[in-house]
N, C-alpha and C. Protein backbone atom coordinates (compact mmCIF):
# COMPACT_ATOMS: atom_id res chain seq x y z
N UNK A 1 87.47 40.02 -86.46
CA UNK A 1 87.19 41.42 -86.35
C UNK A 1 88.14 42.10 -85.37
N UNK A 2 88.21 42.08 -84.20
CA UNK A 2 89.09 42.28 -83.25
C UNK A 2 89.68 41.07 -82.47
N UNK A 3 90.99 41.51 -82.33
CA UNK A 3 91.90 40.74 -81.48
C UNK A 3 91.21 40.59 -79.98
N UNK A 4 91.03 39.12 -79.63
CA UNK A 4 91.03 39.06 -78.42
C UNK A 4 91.90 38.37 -77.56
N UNK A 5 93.07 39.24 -76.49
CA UNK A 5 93.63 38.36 -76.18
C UNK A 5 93.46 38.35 -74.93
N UNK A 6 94.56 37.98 -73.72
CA UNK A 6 94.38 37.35 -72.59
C UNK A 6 93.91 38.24 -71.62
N UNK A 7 93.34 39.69 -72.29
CA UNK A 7 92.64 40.72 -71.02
C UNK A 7 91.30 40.37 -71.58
N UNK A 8 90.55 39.58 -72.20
CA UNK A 8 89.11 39.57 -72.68
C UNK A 8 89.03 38.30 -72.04
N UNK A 9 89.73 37.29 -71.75
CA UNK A 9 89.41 35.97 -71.21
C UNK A 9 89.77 36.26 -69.77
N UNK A 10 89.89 37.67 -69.05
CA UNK A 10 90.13 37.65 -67.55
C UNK A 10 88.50 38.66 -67.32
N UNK A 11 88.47 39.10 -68.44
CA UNK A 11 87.00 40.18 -68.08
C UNK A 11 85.51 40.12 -67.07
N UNK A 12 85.46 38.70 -67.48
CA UNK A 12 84.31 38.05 -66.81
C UNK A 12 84.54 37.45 -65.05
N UNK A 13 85.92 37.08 -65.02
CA UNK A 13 86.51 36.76 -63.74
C UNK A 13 86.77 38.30 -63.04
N UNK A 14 87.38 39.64 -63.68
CA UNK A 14 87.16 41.02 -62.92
C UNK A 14 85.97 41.47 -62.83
N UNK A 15 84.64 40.56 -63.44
CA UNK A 15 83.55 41.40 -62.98
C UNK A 15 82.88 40.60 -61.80
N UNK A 16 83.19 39.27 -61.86
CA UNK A 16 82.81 38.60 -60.97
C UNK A 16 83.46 39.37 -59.68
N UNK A 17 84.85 39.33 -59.41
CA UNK A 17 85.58 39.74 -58.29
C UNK A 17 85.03 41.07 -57.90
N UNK A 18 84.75 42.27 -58.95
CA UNK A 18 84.15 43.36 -58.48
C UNK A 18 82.56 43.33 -57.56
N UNK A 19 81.93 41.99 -58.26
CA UNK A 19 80.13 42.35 -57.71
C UNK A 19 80.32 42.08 -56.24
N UNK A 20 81.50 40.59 -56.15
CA UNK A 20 81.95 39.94 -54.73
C UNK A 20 82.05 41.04 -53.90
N UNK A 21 82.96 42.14 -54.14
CA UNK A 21 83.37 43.22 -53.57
C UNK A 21 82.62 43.94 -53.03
N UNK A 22 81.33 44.44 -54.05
CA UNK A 22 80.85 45.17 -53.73
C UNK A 22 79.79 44.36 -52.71
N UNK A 23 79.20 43.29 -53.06
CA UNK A 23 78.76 42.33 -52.34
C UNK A 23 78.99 42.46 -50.55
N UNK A 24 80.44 42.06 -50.61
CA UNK A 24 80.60 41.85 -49.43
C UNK A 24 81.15 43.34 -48.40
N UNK A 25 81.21 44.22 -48.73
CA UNK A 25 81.52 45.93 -48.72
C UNK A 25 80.15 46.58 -48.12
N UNK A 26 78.92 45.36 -48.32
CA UNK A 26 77.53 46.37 -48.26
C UNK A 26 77.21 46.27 -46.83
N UNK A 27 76.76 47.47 -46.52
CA UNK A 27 76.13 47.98 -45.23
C UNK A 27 74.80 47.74 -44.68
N UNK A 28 74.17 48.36 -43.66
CA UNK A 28 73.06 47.72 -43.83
C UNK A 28 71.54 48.70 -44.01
N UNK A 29 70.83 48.01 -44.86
CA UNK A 29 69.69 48.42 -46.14
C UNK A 29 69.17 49.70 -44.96
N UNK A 30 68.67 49.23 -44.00
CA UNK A 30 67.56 49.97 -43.12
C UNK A 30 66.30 50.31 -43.77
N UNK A 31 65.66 48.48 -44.11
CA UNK A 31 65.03 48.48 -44.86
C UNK A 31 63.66 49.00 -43.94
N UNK A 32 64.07 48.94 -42.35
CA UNK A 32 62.35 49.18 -42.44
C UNK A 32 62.30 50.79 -41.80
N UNK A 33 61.09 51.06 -42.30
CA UNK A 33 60.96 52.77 -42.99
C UNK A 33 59.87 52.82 -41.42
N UNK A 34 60.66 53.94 -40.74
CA UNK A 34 59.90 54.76 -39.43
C UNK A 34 59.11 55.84 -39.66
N UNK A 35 58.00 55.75 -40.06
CA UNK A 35 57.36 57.22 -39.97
C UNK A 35 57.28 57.83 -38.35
N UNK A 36 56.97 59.22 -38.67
CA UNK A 36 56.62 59.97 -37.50
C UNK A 36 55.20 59.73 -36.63
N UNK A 37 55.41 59.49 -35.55
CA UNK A 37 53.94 59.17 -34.74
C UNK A 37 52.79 59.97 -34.52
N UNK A 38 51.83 60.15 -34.59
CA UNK A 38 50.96 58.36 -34.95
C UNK A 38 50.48 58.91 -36.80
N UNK A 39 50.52 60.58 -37.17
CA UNK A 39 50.30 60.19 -38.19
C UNK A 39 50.59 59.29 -39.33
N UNK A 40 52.23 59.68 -39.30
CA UNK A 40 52.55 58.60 -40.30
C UNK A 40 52.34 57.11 -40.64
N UNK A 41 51.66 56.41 -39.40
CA UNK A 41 51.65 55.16 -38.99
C UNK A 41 50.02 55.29 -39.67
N UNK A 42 49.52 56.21 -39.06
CA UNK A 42 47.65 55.81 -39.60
C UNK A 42 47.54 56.07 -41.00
N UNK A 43 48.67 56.91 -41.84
CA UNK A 43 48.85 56.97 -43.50
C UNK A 43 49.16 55.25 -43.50
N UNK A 44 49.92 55.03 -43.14
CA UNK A 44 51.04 54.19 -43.98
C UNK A 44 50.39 52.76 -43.64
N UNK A 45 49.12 52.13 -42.39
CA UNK A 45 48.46 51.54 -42.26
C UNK A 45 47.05 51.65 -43.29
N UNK A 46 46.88 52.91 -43.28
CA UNK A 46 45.55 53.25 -44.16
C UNK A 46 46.15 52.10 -45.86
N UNK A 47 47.43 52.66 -46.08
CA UNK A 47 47.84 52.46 -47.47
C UNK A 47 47.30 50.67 -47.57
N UNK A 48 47.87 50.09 -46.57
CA UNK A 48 47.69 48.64 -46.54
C UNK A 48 46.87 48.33 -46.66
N UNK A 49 45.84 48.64 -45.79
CA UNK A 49 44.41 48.45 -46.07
C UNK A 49 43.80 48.59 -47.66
N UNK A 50 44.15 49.83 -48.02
CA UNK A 50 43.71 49.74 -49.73
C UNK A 50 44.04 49.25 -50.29
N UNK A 51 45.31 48.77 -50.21
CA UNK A 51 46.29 47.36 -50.65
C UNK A 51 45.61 46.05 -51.18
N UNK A 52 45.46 46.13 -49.17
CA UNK A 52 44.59 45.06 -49.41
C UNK A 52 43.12 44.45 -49.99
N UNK A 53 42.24 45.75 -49.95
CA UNK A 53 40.82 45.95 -49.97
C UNK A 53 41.54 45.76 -51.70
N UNK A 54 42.27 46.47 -52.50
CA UNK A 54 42.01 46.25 -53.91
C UNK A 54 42.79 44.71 -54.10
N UNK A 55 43.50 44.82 -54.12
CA UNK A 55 44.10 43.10 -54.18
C UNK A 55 42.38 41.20 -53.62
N UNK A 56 41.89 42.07 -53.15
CA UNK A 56 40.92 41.13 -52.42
C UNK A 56 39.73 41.52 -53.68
N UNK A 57 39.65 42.64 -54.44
CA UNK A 57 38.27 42.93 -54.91
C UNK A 57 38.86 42.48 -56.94
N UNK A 58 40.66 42.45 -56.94
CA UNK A 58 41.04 42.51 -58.13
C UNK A 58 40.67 40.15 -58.33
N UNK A 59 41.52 39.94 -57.13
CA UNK A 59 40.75 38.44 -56.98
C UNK A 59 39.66 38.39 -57.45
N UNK A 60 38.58 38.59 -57.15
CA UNK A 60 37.71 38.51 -57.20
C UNK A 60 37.36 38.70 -58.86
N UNK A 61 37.10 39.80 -58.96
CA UNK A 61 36.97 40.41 -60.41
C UNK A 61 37.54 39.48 -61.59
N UNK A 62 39.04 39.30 -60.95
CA UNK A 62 39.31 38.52 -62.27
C UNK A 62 38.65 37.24 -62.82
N UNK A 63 38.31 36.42 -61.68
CA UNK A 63 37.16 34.88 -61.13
C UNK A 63 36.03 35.61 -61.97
N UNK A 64 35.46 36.71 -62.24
CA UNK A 64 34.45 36.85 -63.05
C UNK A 64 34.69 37.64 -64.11
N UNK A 65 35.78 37.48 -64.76
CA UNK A 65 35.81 38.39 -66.15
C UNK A 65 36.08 37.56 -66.78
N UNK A 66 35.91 38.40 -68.22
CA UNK A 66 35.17 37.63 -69.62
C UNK A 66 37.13 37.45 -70.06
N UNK A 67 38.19 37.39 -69.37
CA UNK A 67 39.30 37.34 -69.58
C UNK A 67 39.63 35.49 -70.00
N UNK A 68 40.08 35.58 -71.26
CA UNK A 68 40.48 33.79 -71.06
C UNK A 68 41.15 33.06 -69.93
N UNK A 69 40.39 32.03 -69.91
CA UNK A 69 40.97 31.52 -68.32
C UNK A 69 41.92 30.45 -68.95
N UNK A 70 43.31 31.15 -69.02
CA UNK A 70 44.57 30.35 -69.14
C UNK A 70 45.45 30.66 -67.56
N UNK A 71 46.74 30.02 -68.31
CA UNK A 71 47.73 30.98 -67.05
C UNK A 71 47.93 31.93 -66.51
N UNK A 72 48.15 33.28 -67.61
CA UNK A 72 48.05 34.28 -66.72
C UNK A 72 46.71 34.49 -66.02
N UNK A 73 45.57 34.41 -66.48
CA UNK A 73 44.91 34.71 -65.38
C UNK A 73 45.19 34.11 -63.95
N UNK A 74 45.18 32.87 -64.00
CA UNK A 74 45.72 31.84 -62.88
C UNK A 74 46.82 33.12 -61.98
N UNK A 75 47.97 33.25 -62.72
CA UNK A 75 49.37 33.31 -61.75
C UNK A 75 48.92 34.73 -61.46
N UNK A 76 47.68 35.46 -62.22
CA UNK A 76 47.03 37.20 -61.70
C UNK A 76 46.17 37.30 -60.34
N UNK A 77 45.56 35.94 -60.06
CA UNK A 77 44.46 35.80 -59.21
C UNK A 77 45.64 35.06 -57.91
N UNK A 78 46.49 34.20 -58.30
CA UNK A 78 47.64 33.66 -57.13
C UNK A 78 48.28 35.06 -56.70
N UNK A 79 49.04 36.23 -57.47
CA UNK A 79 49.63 37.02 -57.00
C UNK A 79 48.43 37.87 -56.32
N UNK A 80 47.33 38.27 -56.63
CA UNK A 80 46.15 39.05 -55.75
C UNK A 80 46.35 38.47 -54.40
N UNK A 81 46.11 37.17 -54.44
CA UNK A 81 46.06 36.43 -52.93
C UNK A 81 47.23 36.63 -52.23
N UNK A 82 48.36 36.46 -52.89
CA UNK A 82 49.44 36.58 -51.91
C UNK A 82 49.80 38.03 -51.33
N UNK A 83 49.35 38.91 -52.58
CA UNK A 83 49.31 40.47 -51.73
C UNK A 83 48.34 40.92 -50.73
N UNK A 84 47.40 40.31 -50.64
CA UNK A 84 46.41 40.15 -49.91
C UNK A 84 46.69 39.87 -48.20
N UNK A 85 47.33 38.59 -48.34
CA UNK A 85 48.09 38.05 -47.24
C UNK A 85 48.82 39.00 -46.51
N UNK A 86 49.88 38.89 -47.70
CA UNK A 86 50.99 39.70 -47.42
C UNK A 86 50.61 41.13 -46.83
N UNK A 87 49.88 42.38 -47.52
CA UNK A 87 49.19 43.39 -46.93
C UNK A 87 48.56 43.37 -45.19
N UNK A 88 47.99 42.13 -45.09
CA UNK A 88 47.19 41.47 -44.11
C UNK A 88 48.28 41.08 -42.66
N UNK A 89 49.36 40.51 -43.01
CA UNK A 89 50.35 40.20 -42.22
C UNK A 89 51.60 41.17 -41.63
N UNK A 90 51.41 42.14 -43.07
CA UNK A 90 52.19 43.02 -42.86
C UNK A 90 51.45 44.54 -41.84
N UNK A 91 50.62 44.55 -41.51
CA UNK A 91 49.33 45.26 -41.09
C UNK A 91 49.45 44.93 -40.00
N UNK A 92 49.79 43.73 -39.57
CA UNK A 92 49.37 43.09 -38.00
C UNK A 92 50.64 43.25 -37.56
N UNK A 93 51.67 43.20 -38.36
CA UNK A 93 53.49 43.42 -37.59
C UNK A 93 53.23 44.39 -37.23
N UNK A 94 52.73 45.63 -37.89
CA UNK A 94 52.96 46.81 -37.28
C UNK A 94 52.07 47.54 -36.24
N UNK A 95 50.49 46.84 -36.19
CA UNK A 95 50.00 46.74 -35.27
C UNK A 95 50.81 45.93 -33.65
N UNK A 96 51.19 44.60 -33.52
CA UNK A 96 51.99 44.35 -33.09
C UNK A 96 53.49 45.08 -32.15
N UNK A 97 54.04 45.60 -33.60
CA UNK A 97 55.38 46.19 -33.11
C UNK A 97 55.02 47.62 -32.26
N UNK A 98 53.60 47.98 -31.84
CA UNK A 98 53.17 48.98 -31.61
C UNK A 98 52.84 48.17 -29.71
N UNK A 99 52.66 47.80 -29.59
CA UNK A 99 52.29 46.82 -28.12
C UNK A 99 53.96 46.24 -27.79
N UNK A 100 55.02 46.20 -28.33
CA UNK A 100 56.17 46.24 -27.44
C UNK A 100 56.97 46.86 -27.08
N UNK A 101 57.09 46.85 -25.84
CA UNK A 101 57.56 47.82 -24.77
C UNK A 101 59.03 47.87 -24.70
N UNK A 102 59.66 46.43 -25.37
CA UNK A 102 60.97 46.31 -25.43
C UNK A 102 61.43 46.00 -26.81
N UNK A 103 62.43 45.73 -27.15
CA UNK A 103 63.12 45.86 -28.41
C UNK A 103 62.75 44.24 -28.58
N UNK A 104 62.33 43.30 -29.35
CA UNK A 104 61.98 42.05 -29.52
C UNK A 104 63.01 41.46 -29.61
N UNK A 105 64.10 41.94 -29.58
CA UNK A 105 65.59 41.19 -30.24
C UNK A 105 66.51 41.66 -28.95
N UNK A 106 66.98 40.54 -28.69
CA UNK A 106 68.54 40.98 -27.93
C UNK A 106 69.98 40.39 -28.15
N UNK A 107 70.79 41.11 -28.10
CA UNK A 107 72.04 40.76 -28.91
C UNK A 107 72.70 41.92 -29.29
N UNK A 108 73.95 42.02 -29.13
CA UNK A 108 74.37 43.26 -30.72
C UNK A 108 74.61 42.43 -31.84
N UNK A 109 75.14 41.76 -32.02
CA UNK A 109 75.54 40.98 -33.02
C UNK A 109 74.22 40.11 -34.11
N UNK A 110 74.00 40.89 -34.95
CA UNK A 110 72.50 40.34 -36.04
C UNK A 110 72.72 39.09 -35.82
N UNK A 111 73.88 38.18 -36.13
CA UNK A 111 73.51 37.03 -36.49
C UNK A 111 73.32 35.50 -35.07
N UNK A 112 73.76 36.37 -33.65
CA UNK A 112 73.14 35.64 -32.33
C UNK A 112 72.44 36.21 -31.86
N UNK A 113 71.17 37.04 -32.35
CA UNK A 113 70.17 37.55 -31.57
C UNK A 113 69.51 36.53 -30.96
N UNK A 114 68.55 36.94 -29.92
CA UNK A 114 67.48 36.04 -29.77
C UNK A 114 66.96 36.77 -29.65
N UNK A 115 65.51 36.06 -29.32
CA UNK A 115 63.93 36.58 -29.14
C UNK A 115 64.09 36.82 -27.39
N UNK A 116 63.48 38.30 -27.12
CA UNK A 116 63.50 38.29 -25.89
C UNK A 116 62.47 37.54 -25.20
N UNK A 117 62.56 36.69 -23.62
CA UNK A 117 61.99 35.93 -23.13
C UNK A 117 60.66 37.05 -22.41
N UNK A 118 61.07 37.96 -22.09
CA UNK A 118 60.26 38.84 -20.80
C UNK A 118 58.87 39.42 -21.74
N UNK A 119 59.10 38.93 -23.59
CA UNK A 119 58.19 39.61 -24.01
C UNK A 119 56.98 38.39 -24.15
N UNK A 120 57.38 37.11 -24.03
CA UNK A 120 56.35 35.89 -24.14
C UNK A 120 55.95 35.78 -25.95
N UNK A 121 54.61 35.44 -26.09
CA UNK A 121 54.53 34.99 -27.38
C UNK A 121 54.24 36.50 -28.08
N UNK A 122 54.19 37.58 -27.75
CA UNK A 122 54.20 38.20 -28.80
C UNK A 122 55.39 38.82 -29.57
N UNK A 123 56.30 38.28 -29.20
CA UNK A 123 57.55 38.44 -29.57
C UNK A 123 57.66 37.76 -30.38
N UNK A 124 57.22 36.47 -30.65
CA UNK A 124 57.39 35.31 -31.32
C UNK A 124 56.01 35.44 -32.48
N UNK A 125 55.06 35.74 -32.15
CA UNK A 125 54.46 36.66 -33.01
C UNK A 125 55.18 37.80 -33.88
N UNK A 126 55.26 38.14 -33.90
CA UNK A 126 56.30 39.74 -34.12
C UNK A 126 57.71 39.27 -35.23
N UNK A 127 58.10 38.19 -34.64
CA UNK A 127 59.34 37.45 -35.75
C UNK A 127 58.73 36.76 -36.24
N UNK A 128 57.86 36.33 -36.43
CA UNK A 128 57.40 35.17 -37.63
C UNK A 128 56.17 36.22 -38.30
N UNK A 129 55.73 37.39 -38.02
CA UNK A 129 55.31 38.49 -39.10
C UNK A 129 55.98 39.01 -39.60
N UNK A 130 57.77 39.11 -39.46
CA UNK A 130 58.60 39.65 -39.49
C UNK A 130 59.31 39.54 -40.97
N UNK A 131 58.89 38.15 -41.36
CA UNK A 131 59.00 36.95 -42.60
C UNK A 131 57.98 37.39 -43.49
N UNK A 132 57.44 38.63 -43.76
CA UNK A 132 56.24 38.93 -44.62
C UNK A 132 56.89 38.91 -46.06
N UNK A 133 58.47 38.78 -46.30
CA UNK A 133 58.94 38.95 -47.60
C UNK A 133 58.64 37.97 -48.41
N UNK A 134 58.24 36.69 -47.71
CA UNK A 134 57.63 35.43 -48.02
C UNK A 134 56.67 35.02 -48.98
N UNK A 135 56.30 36.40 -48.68
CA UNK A 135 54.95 36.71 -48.88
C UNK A 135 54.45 37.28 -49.83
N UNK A 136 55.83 38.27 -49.88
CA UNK A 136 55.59 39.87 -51.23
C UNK A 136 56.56 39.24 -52.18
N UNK A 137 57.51 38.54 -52.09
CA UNK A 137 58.48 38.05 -53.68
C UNK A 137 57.61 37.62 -54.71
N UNK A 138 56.84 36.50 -53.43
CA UNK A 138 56.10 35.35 -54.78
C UNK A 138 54.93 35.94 -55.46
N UNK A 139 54.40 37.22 -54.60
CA UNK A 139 53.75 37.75 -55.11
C UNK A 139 53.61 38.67 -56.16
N UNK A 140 55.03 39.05 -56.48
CA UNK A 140 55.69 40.04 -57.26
C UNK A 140 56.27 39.11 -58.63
N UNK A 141 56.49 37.68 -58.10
CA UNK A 141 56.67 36.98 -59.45
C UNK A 141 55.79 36.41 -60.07
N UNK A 142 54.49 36.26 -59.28
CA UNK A 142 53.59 35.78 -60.07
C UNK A 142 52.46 36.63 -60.90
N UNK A 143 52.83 38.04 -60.25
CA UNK A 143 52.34 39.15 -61.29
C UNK A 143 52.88 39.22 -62.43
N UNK A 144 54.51 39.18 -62.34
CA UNK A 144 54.94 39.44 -63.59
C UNK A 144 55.00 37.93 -64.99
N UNK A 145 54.82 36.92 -63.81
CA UNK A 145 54.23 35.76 -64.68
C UNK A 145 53.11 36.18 -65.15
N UNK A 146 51.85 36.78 -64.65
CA UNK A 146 51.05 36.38 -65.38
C UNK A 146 50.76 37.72 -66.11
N UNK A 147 51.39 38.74 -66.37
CA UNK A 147 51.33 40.12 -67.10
C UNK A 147 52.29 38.91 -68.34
N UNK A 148 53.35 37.77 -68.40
CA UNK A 148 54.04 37.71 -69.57
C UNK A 148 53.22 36.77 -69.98
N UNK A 149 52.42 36.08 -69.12
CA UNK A 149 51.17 34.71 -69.86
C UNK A 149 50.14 36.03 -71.12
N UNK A 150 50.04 36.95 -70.41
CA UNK A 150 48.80 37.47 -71.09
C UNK A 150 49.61 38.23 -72.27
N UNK A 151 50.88 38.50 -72.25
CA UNK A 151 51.53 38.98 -73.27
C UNK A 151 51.75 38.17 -74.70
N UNK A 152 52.14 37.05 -74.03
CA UNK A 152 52.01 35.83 -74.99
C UNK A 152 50.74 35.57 -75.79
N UNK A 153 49.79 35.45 -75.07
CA UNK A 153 48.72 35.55 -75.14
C UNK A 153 48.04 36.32 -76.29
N UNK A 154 47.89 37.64 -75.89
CA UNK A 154 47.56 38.69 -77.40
C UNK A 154 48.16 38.75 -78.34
N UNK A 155 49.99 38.45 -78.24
CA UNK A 155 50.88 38.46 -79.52
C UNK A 155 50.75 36.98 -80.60
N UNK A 156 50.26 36.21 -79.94
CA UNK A 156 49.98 35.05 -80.56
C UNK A 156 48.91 35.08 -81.32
């Protein structure tokens, strides 16, 4: 049909080199989102809480519905729990990050920070809530596992 010559067998190697690029070009996310004090904090805590309160009541619910108990239900009731957690952990960082007086991190350089000493264990608290992504991936894949179990499921 069409000629392919030696610019179609470099195509896949210029897209690779471009993602690298852009890859390594990227700045940083500023992934975590500051509301304004204290309302924004008692919204954006409230949210968690409902988060969590529905994720804890959808558990539940599903353990008693007339839903076939295959996989997806399984990987629907695992992702409830882990948002659950996750909501739960993520709730207490920011409770937490609210009780330090100093920046938990010292360093300029991201990748030799340390944990400051003068803050004791809640610092060390504070970075290991810090890891809540742990928490929200698997929870986000095992929803969409079990939304494709139940897809399977009815199309069959």
């Amino acid at each position: 049909m069409f000629h392919q010559g030696p610019q179609a067998a470099r195509s896949p190697l210029l897209i690779a080199l471009a993602v690298a690029a852009i890859i390594c070009s990227a700045s940083p996310a500023a992934a975590l989102q500051v509301h304004p004090a204290p309302e924004g904090l008692y919204v954006h805590q409230f949210g968690h809480f409902l988060f969590f309160l529905t994720s804890i009541l959808l558990l539940f619910g599903l353990g008693l519905s007339a839903l076939p108990k295959g996989r997806g239900r399984l990987y629907l009731r695992v992702s409830c729990l882990l948002f659950a957690l996750w909501n739960a952990a993520t709730f207490s960082a920011h409770l937490v990050h609210l009780y330090l007086d100093v920046a938990p991190f010292v360093g300029d350089n991201p990748w030799t920070m340390t944990i400051s000493s003068e803050l004791g264990n809640i610092a060390l608290l504070y970075y290991f809530l810090s890891f809540d992504h742990l928490l929200a991936v698997p929870a986000m894949l095992f929803f969409v596992l079990g939304l494709r179990s139940f897809l399977k499921e009815v199309s069959a």
